[in-house]
PDB file of N, CA and C in Angstrom:
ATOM      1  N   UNK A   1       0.821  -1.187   0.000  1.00  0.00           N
ATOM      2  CA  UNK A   1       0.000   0.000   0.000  1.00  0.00           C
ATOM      3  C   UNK A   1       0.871   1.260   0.000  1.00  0.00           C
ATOM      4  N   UNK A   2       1.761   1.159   1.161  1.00  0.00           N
ATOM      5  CA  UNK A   2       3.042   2.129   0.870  1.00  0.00           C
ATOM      6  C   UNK A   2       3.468   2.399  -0.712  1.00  0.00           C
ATOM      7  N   UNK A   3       3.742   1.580  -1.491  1.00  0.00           N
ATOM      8  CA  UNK A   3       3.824   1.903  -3.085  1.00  0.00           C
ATOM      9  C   UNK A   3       3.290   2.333  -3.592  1.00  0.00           C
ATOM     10  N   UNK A   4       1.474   1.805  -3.628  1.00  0.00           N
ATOM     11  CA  UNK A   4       1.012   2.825  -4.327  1.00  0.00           C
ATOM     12  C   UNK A   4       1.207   4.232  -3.679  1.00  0.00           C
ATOM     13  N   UNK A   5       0.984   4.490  -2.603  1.00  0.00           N
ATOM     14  CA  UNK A   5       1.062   6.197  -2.308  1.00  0.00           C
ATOM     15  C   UNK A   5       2.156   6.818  -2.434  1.00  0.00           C
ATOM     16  N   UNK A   6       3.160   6.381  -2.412  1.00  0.00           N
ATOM     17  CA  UNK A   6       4.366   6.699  -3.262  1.00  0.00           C
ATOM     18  C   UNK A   6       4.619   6.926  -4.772  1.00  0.00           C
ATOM     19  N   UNK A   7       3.863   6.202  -5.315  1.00  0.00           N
ATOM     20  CA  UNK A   7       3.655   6.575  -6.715  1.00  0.00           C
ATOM     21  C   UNK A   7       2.553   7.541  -6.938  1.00  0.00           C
ATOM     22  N   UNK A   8       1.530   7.807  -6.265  1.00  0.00           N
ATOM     23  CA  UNK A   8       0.248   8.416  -6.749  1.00  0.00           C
ATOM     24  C   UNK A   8       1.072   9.713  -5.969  1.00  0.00           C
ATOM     25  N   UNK A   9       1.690  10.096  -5.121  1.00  0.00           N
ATOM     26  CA  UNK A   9       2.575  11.449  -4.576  1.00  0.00           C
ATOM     27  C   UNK A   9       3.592  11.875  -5.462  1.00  0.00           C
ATOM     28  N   UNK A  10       4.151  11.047  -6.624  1.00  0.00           N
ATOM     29  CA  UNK A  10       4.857  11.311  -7.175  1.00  0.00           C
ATOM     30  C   UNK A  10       4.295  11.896  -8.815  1.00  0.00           C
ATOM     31  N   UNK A  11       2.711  11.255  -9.098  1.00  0.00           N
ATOM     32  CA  UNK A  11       2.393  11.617 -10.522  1.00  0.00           C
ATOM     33  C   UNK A  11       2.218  12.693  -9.922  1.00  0.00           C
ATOM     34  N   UNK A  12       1.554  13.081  -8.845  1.00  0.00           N
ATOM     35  CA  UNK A  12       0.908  14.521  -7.952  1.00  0.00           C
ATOM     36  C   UNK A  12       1.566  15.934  -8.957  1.00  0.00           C
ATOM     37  N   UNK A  13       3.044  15.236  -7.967  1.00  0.00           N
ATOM     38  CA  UNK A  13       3.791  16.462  -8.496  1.00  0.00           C
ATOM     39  C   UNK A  13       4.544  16.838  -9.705  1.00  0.00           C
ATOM     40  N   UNK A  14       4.406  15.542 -10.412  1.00  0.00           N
ATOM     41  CA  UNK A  14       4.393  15.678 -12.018  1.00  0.00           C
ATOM     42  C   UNK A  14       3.298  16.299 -12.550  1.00  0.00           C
ATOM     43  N   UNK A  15       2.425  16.520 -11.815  1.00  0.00           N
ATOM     44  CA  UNK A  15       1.157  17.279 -12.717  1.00  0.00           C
ATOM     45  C   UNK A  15       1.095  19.160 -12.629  1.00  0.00           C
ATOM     46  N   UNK A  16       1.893  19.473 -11.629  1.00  0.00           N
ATOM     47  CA  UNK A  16       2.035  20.746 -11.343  1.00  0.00           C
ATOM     48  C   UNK A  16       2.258  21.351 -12.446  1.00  0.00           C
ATOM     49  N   UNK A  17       1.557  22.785 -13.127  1.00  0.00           N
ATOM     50  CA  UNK A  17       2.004  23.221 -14.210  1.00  0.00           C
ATOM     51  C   UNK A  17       2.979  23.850 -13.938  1.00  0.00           C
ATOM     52  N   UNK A  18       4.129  23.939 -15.230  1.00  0.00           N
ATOM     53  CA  UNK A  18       5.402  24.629 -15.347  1.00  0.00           C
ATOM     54  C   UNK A  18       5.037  25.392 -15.948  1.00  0.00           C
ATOM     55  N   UNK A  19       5.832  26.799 -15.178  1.00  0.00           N
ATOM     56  CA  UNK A  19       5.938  28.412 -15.960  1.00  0.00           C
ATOM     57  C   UNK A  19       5.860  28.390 -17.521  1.00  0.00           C
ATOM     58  N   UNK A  20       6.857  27.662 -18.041  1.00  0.00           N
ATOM     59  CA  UNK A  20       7.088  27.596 -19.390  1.00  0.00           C
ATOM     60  C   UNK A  20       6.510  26.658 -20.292  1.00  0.00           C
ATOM     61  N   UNK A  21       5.834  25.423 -20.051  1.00  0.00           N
ATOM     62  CA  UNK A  21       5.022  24.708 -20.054  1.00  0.00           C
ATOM     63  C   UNK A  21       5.975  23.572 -21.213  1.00  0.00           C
ATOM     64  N   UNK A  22       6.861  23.455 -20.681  1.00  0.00           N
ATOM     65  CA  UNK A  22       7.944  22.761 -21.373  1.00  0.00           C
ATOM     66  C   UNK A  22       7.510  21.130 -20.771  1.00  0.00           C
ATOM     67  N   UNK A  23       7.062  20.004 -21.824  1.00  0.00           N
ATOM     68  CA  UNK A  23       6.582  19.150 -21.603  1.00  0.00           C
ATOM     69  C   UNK A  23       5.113  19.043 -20.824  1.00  0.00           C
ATOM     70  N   UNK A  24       4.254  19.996 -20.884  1.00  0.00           N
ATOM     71  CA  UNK A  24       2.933  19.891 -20.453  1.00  0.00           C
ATOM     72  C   UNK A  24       2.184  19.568 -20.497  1.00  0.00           C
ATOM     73  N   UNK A  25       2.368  19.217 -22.148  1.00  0.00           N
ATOM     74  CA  UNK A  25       1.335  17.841 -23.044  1.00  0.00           C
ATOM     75  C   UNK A  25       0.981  16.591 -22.312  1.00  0.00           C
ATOM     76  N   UNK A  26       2.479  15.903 -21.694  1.00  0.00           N
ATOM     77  CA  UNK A  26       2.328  14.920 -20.820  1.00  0.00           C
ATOM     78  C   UNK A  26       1.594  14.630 -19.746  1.00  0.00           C
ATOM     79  N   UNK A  27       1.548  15.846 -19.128  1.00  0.00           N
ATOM     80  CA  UNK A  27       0.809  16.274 -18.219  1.00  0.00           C
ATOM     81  C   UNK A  27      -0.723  17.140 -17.692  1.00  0.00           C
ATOM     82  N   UNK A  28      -1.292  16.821 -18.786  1.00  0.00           N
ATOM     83  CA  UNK A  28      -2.439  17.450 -19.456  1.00  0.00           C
ATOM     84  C   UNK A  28      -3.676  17.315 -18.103  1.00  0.00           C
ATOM     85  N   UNK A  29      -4.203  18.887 -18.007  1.00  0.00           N
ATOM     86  CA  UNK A  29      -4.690  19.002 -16.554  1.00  0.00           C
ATOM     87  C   UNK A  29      -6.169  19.678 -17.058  1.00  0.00           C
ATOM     88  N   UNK A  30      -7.346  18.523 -17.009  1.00  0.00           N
ATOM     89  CA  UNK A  30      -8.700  18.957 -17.582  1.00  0.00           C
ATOM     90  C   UNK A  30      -9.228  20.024 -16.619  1.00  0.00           C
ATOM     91  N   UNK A  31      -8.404  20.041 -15.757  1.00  0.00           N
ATOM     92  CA  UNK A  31      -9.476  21.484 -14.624  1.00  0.00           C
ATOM     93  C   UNK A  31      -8.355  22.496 -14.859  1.00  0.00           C
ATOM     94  N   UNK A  32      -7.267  23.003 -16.078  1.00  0.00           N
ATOM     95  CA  UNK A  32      -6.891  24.519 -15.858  1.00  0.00           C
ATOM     96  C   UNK A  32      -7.141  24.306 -17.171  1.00  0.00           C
ATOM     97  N   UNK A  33      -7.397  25.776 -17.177  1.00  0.00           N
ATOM     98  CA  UNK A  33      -7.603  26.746 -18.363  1.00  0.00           C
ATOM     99  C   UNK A  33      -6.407  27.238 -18.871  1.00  0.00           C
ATOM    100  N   UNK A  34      -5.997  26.460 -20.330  1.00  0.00           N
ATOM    101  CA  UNK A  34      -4.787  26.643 -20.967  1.00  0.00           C
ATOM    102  C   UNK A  34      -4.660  28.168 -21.858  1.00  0.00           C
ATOM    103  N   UNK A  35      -6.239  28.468 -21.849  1.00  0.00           N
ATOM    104  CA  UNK A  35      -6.072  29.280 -22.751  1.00  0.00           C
ATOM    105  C   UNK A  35      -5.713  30.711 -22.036  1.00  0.00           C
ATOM    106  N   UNK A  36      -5.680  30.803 -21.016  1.00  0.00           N
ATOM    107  CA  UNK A  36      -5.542  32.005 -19.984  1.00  0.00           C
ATOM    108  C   UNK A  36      -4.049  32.401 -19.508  1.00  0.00           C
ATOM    109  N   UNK A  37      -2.971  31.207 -20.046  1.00  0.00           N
ATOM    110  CA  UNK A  37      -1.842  31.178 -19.325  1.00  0.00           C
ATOM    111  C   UNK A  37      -0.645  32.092 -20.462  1.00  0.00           C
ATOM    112  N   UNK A  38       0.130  32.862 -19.770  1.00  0.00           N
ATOM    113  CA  UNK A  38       0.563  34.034 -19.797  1.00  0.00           C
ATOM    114  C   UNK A  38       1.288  33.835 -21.447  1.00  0.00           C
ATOM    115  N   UNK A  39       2.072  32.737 -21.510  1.00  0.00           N
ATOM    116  CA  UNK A  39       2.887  32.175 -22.466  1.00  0.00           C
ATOM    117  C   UNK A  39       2.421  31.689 -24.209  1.00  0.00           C
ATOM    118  N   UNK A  40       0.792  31.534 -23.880  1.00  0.00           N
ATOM    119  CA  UNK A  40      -0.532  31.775 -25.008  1.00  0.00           C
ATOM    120  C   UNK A  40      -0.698  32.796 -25.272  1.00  0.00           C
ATOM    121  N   UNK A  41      -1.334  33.685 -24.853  1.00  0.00           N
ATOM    122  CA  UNK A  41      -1.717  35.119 -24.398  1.00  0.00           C
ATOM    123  C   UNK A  41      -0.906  35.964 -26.037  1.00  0.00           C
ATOM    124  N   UNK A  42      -1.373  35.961 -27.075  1.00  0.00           N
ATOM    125  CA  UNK A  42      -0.381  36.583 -27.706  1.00  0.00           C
ATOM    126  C   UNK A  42      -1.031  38.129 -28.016  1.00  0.00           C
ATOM    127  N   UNK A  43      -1.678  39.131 -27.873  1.00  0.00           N
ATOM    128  CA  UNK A  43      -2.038  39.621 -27.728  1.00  0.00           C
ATOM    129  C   UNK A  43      -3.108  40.264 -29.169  1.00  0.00           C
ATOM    130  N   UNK A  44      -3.417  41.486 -29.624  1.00  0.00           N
ATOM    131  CA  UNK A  44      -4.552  41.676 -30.615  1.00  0.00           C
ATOM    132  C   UNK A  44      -3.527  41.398 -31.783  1.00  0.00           C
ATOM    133  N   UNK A  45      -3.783  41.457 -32.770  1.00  0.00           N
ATOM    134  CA  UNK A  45      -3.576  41.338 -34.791  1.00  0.00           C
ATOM    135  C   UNK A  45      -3.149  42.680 -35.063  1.00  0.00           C
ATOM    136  N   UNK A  46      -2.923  43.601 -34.458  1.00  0.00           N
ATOM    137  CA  UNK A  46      -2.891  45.480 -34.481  1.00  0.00           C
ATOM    138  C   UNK A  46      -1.273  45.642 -34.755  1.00  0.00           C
ATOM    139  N   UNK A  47      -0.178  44.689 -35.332  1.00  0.00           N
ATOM    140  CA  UNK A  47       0.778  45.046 -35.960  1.00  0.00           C
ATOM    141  C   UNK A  47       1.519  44.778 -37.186  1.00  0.00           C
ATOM    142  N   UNK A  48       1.888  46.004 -37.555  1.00  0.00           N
ATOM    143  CA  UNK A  48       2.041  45.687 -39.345  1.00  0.00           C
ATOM    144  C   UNK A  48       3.154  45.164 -39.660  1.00  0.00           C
ATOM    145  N   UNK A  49       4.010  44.058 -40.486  1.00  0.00           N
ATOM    146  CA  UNK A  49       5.540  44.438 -40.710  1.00  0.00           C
ATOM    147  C   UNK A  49       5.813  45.179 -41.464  1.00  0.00           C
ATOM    148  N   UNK A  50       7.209  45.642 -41.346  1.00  0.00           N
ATOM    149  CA  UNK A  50       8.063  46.873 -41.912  1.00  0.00           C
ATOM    150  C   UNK A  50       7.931  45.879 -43.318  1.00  0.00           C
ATOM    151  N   UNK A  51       8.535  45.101 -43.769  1.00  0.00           N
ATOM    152  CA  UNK A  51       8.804  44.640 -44.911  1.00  0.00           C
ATOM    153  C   UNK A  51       7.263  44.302 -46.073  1.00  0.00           C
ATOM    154  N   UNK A  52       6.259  43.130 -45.407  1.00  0.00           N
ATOM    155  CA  UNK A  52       5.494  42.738 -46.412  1.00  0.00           C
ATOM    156  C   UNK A  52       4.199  43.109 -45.971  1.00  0.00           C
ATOM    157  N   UNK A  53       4.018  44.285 -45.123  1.00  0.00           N
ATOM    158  CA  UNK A  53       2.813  44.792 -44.824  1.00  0.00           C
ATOM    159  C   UNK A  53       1.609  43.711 -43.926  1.00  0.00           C
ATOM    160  N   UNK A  54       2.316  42.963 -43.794  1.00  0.00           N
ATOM    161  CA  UNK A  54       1.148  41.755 -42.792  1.00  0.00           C
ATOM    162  C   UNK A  54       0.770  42.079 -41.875  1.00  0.00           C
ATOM    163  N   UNK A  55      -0.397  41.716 -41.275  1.00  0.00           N
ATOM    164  CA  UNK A  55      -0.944  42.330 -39.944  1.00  0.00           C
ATOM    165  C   UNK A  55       0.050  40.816 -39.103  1.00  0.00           C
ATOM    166  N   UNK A  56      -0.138  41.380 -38.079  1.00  0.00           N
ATOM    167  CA  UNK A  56       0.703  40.285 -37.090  1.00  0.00           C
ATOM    168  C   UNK A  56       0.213  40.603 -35.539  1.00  0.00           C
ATOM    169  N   UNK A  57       0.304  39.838 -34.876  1.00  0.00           N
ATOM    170  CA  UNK A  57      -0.055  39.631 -33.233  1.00  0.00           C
ATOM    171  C   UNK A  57       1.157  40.148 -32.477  1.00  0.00           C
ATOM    172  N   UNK A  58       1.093  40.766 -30.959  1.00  0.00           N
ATOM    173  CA  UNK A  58       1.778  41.734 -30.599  1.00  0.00           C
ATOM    174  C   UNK A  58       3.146  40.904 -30.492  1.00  0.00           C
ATOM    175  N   UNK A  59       3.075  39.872 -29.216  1.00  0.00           N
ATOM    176  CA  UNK A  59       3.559  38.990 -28.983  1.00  0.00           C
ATOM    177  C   UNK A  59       4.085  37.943 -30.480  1.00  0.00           C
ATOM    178  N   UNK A  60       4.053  37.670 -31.645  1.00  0.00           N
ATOM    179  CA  UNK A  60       4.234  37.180 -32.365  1.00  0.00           C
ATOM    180  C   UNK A  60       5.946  37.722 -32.913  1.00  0.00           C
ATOM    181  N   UNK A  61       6.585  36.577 -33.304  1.00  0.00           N
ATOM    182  CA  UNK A  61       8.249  36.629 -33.268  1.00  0.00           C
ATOM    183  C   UNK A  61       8.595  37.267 -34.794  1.00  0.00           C
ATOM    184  N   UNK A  62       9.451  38.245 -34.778  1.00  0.00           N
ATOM    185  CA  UNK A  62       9.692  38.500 -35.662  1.00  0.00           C
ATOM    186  C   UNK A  62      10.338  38.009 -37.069  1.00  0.00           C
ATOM    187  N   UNK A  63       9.754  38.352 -37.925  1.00  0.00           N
ATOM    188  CA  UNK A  63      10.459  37.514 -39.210  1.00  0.00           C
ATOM    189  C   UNK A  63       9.406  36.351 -39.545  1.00  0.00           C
ATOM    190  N   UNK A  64       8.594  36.245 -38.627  1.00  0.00           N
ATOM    191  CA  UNK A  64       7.546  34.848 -39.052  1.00  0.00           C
ATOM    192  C   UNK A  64       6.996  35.168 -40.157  1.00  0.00           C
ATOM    193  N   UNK A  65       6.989  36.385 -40.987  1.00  0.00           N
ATOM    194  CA  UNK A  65       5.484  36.083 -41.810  1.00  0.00           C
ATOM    195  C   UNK A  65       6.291  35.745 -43.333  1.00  0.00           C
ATOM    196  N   UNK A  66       7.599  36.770 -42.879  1.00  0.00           N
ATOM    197  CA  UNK A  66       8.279  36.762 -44.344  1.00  0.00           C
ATOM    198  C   UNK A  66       9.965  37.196 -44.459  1.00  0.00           C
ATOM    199  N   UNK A  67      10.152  36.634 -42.908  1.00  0.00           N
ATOM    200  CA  UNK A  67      11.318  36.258 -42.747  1.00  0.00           C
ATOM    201  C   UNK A  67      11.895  37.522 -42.762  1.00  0.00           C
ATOM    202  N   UNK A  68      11.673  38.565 -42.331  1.00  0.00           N
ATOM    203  CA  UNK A  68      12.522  39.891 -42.417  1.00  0.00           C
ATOM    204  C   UNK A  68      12.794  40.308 -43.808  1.00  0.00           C
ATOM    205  N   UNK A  69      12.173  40.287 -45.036  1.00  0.00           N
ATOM    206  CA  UNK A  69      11.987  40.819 -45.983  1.00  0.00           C
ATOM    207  C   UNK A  69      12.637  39.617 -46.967  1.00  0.00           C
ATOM    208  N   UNK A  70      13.197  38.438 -46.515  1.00  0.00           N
ATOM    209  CA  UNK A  70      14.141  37.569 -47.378  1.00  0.00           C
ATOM    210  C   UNK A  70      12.645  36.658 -48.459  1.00  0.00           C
ATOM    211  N   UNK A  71      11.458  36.428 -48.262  1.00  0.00           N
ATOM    212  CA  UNK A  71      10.677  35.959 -49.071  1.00  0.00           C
ATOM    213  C   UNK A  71       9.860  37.331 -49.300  1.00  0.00           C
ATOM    214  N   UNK A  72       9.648  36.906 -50.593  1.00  0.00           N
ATOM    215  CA  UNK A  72       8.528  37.752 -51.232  1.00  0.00           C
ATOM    216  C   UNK A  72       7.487  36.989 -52.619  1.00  0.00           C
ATOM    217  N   UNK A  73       6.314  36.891 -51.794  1.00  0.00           N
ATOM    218  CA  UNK A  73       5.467  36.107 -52.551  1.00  0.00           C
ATOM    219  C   UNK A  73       4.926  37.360 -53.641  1.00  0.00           C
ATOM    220  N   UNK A  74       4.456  36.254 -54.910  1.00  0.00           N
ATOM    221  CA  UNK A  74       3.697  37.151 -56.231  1.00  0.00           C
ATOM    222  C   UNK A  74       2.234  38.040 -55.330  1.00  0.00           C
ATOM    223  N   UNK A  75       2.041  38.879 -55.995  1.00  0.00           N
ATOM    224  CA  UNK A  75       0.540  39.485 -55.387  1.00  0.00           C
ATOM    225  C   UNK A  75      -0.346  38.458 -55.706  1.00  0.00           C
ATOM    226  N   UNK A  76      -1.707  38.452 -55.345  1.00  0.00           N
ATOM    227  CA  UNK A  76      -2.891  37.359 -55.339  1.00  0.00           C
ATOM    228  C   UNK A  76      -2.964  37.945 -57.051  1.00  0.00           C
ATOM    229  N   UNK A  77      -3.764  36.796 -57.843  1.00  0.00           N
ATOM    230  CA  UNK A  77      -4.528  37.594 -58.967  1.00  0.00           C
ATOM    231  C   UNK A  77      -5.795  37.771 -58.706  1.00  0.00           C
ATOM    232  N   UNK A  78      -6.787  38.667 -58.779  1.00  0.00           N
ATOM    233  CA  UNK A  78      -8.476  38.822 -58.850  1.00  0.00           C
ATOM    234  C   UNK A  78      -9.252  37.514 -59.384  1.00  0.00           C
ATOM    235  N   UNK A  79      -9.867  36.888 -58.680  1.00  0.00           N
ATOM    236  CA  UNK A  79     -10.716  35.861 -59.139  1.00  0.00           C
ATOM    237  C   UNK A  79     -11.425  36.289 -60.496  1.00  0.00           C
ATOM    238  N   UNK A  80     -11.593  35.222 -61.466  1.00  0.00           N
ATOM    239  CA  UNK A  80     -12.355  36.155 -62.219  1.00  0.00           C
ATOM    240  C   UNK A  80     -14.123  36.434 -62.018  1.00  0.00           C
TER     241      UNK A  80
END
């Protein structure tokens, strides 16, 4: 009996969420709200890039949309 409570004290504190949520998947916790945690959180669509004019999220890493000006896609054509 000692074993099991030794093991069930030990998933315990494997379930604690980490700041950074580095391996959290594993640890997947149906009573918190993932979507609230600081590291999600990317904030509104309200920024433009300098290079290909994309709207982008505040929090969102730079260079994602078009790599700091190194891609440049054709314009769309008009449906006809």
């Amino acid at each position: 009996m000692e074993h099991q409570d030794a093991r069930l004290q030990v998933n315990c504190s494997r379930s604690i969420l980490r700041p950074d949520l580095v391996l959290e998947a594993f640890n997947y916790r149906v009573d918190y709200d993932y979507s609230m945690h600081p590291n999600i959180i990317i904030g509104q669509m309200n920024k433009i890039c300098l290079y290909c004019r994309a709207l982008k999220f505040q929090k969102e890493s730079p260079g994602m949309c078009c790599s700091n000006g190194k891609v440049n896609l054709p314009a769309l054509e008009d449906p006809p």
